[in-house]
PDB file of N, CA and C in Angstrom:
ATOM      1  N   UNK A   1     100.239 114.196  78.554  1.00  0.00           N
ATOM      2  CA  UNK A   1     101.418 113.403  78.335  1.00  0.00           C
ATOM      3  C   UNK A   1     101.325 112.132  79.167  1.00  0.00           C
ATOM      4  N   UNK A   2     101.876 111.313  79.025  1.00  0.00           N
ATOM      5  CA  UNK A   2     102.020 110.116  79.296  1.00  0.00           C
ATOM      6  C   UNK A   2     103.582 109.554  79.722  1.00  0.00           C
ATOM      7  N   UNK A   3     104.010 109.448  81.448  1.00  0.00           N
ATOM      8  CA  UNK A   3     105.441 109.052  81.418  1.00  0.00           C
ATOM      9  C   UNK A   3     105.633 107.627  80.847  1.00  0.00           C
ATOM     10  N   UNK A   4     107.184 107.651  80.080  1.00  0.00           N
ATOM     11  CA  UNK A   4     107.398 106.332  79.756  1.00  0.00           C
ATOM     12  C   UNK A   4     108.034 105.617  80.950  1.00  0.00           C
ATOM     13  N   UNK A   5     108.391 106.147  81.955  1.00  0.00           N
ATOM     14  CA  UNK A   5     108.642 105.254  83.222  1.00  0.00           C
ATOM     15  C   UNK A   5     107.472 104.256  83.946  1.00  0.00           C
ATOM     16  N   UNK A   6     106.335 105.256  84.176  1.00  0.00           N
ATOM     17  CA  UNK A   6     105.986 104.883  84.883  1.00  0.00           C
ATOM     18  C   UNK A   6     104.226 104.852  84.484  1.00  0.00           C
ATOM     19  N   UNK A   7     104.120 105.547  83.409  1.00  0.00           N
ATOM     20  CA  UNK A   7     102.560 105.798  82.990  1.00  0.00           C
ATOM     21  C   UNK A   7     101.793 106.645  83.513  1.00  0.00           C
ATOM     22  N   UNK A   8     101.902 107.066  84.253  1.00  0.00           N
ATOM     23  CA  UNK A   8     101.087 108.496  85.108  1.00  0.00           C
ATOM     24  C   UNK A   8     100.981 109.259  83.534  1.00  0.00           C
ATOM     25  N   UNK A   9      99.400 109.773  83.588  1.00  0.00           N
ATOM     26  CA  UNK A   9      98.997 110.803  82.486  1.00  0.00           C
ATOM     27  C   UNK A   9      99.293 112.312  83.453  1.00  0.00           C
ATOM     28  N   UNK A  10      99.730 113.221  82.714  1.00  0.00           N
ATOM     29  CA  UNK A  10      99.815 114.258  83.363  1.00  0.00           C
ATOM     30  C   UNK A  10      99.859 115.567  82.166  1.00  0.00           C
ATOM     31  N   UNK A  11      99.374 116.599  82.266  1.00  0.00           N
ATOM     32  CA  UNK A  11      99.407 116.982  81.068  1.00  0.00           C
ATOM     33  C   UNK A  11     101.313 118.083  81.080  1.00  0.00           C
ATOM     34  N   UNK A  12     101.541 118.906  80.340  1.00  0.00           N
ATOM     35  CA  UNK A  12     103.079 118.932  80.126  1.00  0.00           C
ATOM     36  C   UNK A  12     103.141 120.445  80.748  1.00  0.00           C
ATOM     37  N   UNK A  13     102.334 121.342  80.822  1.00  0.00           N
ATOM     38  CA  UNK A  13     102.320 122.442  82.028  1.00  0.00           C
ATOM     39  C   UNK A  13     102.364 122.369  83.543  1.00  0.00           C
ATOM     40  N   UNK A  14     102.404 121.125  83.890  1.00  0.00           N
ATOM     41  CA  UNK A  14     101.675 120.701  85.132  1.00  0.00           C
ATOM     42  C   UNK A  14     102.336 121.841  86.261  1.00  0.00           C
ATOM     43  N   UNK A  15     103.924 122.150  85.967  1.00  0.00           N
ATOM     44  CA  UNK A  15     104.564 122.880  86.684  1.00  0.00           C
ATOM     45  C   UNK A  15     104.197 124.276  86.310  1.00  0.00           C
ATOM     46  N   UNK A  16     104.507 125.299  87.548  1.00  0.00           N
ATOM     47  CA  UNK A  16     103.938 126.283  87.427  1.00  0.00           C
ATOM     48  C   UNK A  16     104.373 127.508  86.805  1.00  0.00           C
ATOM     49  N   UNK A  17     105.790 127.145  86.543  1.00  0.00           N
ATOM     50  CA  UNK A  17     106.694 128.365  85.770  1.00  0.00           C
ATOM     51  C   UNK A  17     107.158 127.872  84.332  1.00  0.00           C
ATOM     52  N   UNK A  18     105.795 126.886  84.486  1.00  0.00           N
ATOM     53  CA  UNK A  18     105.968 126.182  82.518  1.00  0.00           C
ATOM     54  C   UNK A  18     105.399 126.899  81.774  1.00  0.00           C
ATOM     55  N   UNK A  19     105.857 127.460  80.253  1.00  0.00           N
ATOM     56  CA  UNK A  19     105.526 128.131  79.251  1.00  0.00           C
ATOM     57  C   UNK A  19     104.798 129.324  79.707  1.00  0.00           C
ATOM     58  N   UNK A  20     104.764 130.460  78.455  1.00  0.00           N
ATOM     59  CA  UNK A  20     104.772 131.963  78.441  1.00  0.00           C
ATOM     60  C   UNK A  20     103.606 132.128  79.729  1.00  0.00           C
ATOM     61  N   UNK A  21     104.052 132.933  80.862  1.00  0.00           N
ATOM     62  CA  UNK A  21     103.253 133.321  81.825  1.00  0.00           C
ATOM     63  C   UNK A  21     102.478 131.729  82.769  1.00  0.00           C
ATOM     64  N   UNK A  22     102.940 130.539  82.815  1.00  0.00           N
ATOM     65  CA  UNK A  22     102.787 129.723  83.206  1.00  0.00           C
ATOM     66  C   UNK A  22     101.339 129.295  83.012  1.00  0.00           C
ATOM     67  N   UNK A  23     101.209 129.012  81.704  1.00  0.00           N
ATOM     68  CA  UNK A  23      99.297 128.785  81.569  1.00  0.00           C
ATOM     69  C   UNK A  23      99.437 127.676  80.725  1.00  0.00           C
ATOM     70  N   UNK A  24     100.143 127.798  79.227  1.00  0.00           N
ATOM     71  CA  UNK A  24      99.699 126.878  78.344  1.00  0.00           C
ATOM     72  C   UNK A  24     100.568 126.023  78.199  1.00  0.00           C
ATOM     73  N   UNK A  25     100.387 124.937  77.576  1.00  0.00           N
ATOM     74  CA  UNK A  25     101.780 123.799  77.254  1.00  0.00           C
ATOM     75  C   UNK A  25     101.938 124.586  75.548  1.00  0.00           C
ATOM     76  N   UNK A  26     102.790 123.454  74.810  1.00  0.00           N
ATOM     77  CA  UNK A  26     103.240 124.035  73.345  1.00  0.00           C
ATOM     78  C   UNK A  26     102.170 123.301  72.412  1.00  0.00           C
ATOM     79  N   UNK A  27     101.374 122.342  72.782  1.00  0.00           N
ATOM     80  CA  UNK A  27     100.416 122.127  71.709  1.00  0.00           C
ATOM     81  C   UNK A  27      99.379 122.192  71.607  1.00  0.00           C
ATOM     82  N   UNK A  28      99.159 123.090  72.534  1.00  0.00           N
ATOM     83  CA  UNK A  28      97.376 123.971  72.762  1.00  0.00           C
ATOM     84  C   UNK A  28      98.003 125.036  71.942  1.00  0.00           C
ATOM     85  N   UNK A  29      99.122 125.740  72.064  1.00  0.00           N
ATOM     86  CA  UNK A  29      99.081 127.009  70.664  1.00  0.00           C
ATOM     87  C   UNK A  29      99.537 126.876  69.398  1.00  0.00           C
ATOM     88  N   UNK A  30      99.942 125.457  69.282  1.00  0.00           N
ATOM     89  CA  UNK A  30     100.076 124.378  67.821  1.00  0.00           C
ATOM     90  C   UNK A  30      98.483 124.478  67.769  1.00  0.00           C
ATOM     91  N   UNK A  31      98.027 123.781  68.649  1.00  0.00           N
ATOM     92  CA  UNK A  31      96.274 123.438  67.938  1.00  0.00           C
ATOM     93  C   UNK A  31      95.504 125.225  67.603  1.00  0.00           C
ATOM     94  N   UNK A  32      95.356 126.021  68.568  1.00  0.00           N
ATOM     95  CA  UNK A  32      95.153 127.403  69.104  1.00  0.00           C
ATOM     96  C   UNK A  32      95.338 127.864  67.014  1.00  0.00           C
ATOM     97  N   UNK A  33      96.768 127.944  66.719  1.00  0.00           N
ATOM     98  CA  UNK A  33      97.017 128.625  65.635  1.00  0.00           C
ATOM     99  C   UNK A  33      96.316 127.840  64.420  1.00  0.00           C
ATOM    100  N   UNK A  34      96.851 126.432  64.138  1.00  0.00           N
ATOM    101  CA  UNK A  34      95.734 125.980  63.288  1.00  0.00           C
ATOM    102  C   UNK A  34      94.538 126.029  62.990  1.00  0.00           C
ATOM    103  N   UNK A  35      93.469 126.087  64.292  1.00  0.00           N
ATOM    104  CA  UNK A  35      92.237 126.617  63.954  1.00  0.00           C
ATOM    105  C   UNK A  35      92.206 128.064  62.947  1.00  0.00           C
ATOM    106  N   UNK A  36      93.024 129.159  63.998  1.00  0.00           N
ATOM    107  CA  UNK A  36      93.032 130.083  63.465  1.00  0.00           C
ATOM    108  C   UNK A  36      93.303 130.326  61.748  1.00  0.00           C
ATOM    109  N   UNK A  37      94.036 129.497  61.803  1.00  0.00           N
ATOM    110  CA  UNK A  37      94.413 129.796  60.174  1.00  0.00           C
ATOM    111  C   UNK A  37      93.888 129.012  59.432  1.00  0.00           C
ATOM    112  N   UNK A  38      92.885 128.073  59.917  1.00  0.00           N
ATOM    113  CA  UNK A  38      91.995 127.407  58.640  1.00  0.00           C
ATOM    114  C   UNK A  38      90.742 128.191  58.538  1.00  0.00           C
ATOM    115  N   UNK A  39      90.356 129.103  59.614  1.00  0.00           N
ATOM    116  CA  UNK A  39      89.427 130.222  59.937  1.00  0.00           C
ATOM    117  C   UNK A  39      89.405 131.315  59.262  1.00  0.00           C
ATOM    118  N   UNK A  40      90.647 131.398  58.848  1.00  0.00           N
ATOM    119  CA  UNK A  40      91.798 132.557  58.574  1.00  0.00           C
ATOM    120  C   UNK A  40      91.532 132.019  56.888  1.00  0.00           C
ATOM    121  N   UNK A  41      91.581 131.032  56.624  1.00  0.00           N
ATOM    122  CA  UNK A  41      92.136 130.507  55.243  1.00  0.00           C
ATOM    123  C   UNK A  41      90.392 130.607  54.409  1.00  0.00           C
ATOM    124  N   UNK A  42      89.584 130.352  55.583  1.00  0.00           N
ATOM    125  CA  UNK A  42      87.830 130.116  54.908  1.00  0.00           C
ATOM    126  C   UNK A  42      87.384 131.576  54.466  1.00  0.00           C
ATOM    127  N   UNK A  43      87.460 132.507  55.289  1.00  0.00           N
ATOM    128  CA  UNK A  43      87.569 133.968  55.423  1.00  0.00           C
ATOM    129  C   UNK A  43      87.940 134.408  54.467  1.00  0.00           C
ATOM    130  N   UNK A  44      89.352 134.396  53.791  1.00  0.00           N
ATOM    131  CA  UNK A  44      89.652 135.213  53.035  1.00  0.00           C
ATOM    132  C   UNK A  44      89.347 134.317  51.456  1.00  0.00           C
ATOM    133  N   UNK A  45      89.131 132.785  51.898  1.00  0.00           N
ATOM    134  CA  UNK A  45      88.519 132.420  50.253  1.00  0.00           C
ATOM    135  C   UNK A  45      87.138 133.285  50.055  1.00  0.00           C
ATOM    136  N   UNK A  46      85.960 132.656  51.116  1.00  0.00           N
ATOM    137  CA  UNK A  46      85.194 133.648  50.740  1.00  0.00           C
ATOM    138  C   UNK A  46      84.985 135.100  51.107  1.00  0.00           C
ATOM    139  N   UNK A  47      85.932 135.796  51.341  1.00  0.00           N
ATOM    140  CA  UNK A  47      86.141 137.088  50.961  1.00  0.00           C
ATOM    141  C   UNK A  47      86.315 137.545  49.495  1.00  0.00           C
ATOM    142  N   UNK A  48      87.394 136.806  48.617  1.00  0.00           N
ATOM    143  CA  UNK A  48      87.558 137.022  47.206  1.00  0.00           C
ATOM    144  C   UNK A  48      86.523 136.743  46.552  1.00  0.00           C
ATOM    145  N   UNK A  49      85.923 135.046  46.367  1.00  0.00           N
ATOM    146  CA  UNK A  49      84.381 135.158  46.061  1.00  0.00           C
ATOM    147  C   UNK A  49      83.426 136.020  46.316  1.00  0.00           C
ATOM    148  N   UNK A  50      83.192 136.665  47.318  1.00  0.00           N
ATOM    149  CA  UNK A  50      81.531 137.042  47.809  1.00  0.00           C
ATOM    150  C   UNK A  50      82.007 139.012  47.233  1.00  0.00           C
ATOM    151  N   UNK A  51      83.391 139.248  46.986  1.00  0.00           N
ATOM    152  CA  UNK A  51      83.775 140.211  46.962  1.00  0.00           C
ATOM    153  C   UNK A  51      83.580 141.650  47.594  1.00  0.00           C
ATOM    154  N   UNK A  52      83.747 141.184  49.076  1.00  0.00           N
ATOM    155  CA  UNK A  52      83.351 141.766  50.331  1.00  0.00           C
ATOM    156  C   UNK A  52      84.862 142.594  51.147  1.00  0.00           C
ATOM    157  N   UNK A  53      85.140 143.522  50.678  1.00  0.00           N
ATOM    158  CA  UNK A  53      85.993 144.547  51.824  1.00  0.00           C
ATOM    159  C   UNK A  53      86.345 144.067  53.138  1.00  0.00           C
ATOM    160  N   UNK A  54      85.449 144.101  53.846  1.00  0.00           N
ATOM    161  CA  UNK A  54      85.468 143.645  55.180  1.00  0.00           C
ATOM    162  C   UNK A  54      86.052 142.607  55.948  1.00  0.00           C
ATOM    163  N   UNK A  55      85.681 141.458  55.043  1.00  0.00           N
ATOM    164  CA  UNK A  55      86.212 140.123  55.040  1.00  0.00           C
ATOM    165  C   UNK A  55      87.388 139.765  54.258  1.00  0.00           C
ATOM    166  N   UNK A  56      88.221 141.093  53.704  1.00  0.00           N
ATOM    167  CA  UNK A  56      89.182 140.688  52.306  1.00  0.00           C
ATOM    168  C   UNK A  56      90.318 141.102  53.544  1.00  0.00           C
ATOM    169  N   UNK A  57      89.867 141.978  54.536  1.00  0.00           N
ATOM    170  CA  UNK A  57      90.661 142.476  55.344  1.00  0.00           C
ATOM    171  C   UNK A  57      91.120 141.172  56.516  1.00  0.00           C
ATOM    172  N   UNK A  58      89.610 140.996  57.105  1.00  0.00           N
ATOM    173  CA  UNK A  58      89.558 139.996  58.395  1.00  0.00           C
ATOM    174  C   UNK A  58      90.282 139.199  57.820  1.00  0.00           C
ATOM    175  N   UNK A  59      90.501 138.314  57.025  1.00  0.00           N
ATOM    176  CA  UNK A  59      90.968 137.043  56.928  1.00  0.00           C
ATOM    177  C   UNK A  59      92.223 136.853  56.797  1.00  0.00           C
ATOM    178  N   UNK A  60      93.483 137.383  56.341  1.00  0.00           N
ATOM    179  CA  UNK A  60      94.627 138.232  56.585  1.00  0.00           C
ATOM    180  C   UNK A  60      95.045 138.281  57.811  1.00  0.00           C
ATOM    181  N   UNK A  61      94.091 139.341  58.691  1.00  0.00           N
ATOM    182  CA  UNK A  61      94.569 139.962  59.665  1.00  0.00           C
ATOM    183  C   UNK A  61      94.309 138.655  61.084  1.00  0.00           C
ATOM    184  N   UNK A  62      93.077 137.975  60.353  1.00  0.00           N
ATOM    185  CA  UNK A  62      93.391 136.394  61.527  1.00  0.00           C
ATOM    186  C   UNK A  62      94.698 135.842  61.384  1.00  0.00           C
ATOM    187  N   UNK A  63      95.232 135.478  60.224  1.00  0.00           N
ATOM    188  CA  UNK A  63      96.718 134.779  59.999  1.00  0.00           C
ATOM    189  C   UNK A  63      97.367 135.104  60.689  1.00  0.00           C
ATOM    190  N   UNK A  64      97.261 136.815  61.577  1.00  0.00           N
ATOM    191  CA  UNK A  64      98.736 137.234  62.030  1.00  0.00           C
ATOM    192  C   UNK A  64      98.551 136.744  63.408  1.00  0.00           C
ATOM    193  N   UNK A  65      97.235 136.408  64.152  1.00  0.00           N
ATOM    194  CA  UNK A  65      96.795 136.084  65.025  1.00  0.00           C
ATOM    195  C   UNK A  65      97.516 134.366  64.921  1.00  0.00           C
ATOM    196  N   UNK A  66      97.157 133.467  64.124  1.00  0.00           N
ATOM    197  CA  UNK A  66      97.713 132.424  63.785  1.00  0.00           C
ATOM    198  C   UNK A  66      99.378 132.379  64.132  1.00  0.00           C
ATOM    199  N   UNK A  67      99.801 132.839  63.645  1.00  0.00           N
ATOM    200  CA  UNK A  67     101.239 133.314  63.241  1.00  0.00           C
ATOM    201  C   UNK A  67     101.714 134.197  64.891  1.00  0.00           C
ATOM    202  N   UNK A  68     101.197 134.069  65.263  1.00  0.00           N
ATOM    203  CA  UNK A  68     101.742 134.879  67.137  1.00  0.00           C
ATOM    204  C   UNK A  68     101.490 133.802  68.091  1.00  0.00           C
ATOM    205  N   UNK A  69     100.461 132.588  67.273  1.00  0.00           N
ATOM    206  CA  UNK A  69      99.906 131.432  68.554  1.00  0.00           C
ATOM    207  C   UNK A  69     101.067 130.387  68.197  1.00  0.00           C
ATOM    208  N   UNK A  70     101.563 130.664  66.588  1.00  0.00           N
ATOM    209  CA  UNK A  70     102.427 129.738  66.308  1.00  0.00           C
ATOM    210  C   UNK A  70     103.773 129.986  67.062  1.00  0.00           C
ATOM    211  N   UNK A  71     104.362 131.070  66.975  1.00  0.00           N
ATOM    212  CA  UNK A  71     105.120 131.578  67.786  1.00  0.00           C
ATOM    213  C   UNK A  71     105.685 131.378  69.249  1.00  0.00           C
ATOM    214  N   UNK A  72     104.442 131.022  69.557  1.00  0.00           N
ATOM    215  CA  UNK A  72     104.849 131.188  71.170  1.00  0.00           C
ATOM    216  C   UNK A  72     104.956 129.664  71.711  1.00  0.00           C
ATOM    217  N   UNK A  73     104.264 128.448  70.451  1.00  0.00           N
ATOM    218  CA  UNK A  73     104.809 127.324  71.086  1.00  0.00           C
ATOM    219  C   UNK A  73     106.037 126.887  71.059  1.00  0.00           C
ATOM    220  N   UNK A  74     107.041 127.712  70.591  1.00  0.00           N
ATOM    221  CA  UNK A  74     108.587 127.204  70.557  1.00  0.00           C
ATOM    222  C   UNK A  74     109.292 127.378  72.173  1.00  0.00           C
ATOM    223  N   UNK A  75     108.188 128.922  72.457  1.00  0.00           N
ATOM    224  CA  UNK A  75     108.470 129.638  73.971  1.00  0.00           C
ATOM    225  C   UNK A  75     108.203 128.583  74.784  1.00  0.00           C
ATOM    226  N   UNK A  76     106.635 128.191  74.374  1.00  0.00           N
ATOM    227  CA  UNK A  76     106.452 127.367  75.187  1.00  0.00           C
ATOM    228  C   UNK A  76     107.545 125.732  75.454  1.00  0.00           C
ATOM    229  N   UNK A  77     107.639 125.270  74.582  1.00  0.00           N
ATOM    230  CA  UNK A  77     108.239 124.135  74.192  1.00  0.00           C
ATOM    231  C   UNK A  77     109.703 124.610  75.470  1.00  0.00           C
ATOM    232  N   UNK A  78     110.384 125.298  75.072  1.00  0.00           N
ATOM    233  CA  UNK A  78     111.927 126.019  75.600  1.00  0.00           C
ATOM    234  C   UNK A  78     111.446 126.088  77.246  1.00  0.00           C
ATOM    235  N   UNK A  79     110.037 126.084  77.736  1.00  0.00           N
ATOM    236  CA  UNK A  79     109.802 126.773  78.973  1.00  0.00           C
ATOM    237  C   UNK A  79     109.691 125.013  79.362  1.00  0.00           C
ATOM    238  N   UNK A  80     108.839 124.196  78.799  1.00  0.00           N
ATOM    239  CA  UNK A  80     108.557 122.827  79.844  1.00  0.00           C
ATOM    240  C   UNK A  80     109.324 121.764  79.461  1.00  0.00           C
ATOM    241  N   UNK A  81     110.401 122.447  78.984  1.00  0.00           N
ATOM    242  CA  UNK A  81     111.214 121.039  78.226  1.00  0.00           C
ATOM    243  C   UNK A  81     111.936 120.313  79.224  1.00  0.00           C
ATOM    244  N   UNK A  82     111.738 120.900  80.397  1.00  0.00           N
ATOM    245  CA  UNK A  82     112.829 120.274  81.552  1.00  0.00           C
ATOM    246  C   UNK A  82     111.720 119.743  82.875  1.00  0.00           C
ATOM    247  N   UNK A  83     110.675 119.039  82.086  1.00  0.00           N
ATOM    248  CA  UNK A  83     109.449 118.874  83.045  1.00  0.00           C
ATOM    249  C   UNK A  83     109.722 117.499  83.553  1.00  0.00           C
ATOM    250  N   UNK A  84     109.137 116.966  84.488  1.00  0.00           N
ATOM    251  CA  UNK A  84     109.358 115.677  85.065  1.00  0.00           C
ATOM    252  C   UNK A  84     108.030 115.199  84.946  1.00  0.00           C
ATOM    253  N   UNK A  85     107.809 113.991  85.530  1.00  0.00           N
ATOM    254  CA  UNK A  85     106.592 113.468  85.643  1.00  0.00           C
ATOM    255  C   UNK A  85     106.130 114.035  87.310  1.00  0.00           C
ATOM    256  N   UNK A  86     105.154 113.899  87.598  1.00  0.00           N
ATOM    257  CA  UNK A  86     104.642 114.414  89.010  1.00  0.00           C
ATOM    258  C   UNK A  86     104.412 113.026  89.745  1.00  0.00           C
ATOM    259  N   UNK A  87     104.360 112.010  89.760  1.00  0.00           N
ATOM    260  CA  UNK A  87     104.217 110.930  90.307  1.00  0.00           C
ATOM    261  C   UNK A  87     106.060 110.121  90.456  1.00  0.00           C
ATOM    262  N   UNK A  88     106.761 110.187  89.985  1.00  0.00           N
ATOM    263  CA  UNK A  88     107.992 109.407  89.886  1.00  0.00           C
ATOM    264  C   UNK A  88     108.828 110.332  89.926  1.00  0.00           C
ATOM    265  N   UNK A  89     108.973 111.455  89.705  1.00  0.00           N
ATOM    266  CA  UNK A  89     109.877 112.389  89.390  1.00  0.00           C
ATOM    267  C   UNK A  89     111.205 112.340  88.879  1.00  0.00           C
ATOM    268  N   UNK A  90     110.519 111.510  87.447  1.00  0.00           N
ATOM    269  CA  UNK A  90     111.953 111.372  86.580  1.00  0.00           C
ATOM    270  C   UNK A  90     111.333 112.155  85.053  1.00  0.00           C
ATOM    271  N   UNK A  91     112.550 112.673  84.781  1.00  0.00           N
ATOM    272  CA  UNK A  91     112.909 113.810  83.435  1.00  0.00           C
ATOM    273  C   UNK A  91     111.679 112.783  82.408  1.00  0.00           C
ATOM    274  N   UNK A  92     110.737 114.022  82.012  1.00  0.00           N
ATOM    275  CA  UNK A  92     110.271 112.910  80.245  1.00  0.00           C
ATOM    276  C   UNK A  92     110.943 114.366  79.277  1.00  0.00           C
ATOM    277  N   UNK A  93     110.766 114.038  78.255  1.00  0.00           N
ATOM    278  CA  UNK A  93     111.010 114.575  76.972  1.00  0.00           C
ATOM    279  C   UNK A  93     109.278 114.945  76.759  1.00  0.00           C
ATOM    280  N   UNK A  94     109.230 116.447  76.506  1.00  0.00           N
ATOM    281  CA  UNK A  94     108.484 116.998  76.063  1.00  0.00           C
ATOM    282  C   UNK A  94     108.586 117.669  74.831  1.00  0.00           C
ATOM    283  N   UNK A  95     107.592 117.217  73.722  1.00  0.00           N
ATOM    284  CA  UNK A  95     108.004 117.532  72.681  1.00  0.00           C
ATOM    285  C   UNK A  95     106.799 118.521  72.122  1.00  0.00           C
ATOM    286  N   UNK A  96     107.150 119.513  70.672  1.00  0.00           N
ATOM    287  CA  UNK A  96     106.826 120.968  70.354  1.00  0.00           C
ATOM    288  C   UNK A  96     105.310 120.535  70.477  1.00  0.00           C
ATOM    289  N   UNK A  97     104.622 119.132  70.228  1.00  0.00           N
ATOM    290  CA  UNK A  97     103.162 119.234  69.946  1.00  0.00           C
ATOM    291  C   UNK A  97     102.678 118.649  71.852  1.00  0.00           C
ATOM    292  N   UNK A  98     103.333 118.178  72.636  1.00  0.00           N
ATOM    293  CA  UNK A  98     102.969 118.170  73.893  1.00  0.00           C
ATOM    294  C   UNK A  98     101.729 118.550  74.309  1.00  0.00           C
ATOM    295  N   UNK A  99     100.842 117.972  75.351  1.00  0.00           N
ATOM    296  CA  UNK A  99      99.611 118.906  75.799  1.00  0.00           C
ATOM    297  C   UNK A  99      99.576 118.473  76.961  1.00  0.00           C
TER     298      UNK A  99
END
């Protein structure tokens, strides 16, 4: 992130009781789930083509993986929304895609 006060880059976890278990910001599990589900989305095309069991299953069962990373950036979002900058220590607005 980037403050509009003052310009200091800082990323939006910086604090330590930010988002689920204090690790991620909200748009590492925006990015996190998208992979997953274009992974998720390649998988189960060629699962139906190659007409493979295995892979008719995996590719499905990545989505839900997708769908739990998507989830938790709202947590996250709700956890650093009250973050400051670390150099000026004035309020920014952190928003759901933040990093």
């Amino acid at each position: 992130m980037i403050c509009p006060h003052c310009g200091e880059r800082f990323p939006a976890n910086w604090q330590v009781d930010c988002a689920p278990g204090g690790q991620e910001s909200p748009g590492t599990f925006l990015i996190v789930g998208a992979v997953v589900a274009l992974i998720s989305a390649a998988l189960t095309a060629a699962a139906w083509r190659l007409d493979w069991f295995p892979l008719q299953v995996a590719g499905p069962a990545l989505m839900l993986g997708a769908l739990f990373a998507w989830s938790q950036a709202p947590i996250a979002w709700l956890d650093c929304r009250k973050s400051g900058c670390p150099a000026c220590r004035r309020p920014v607005r952190v928003y759901l895609w933040s990093r």
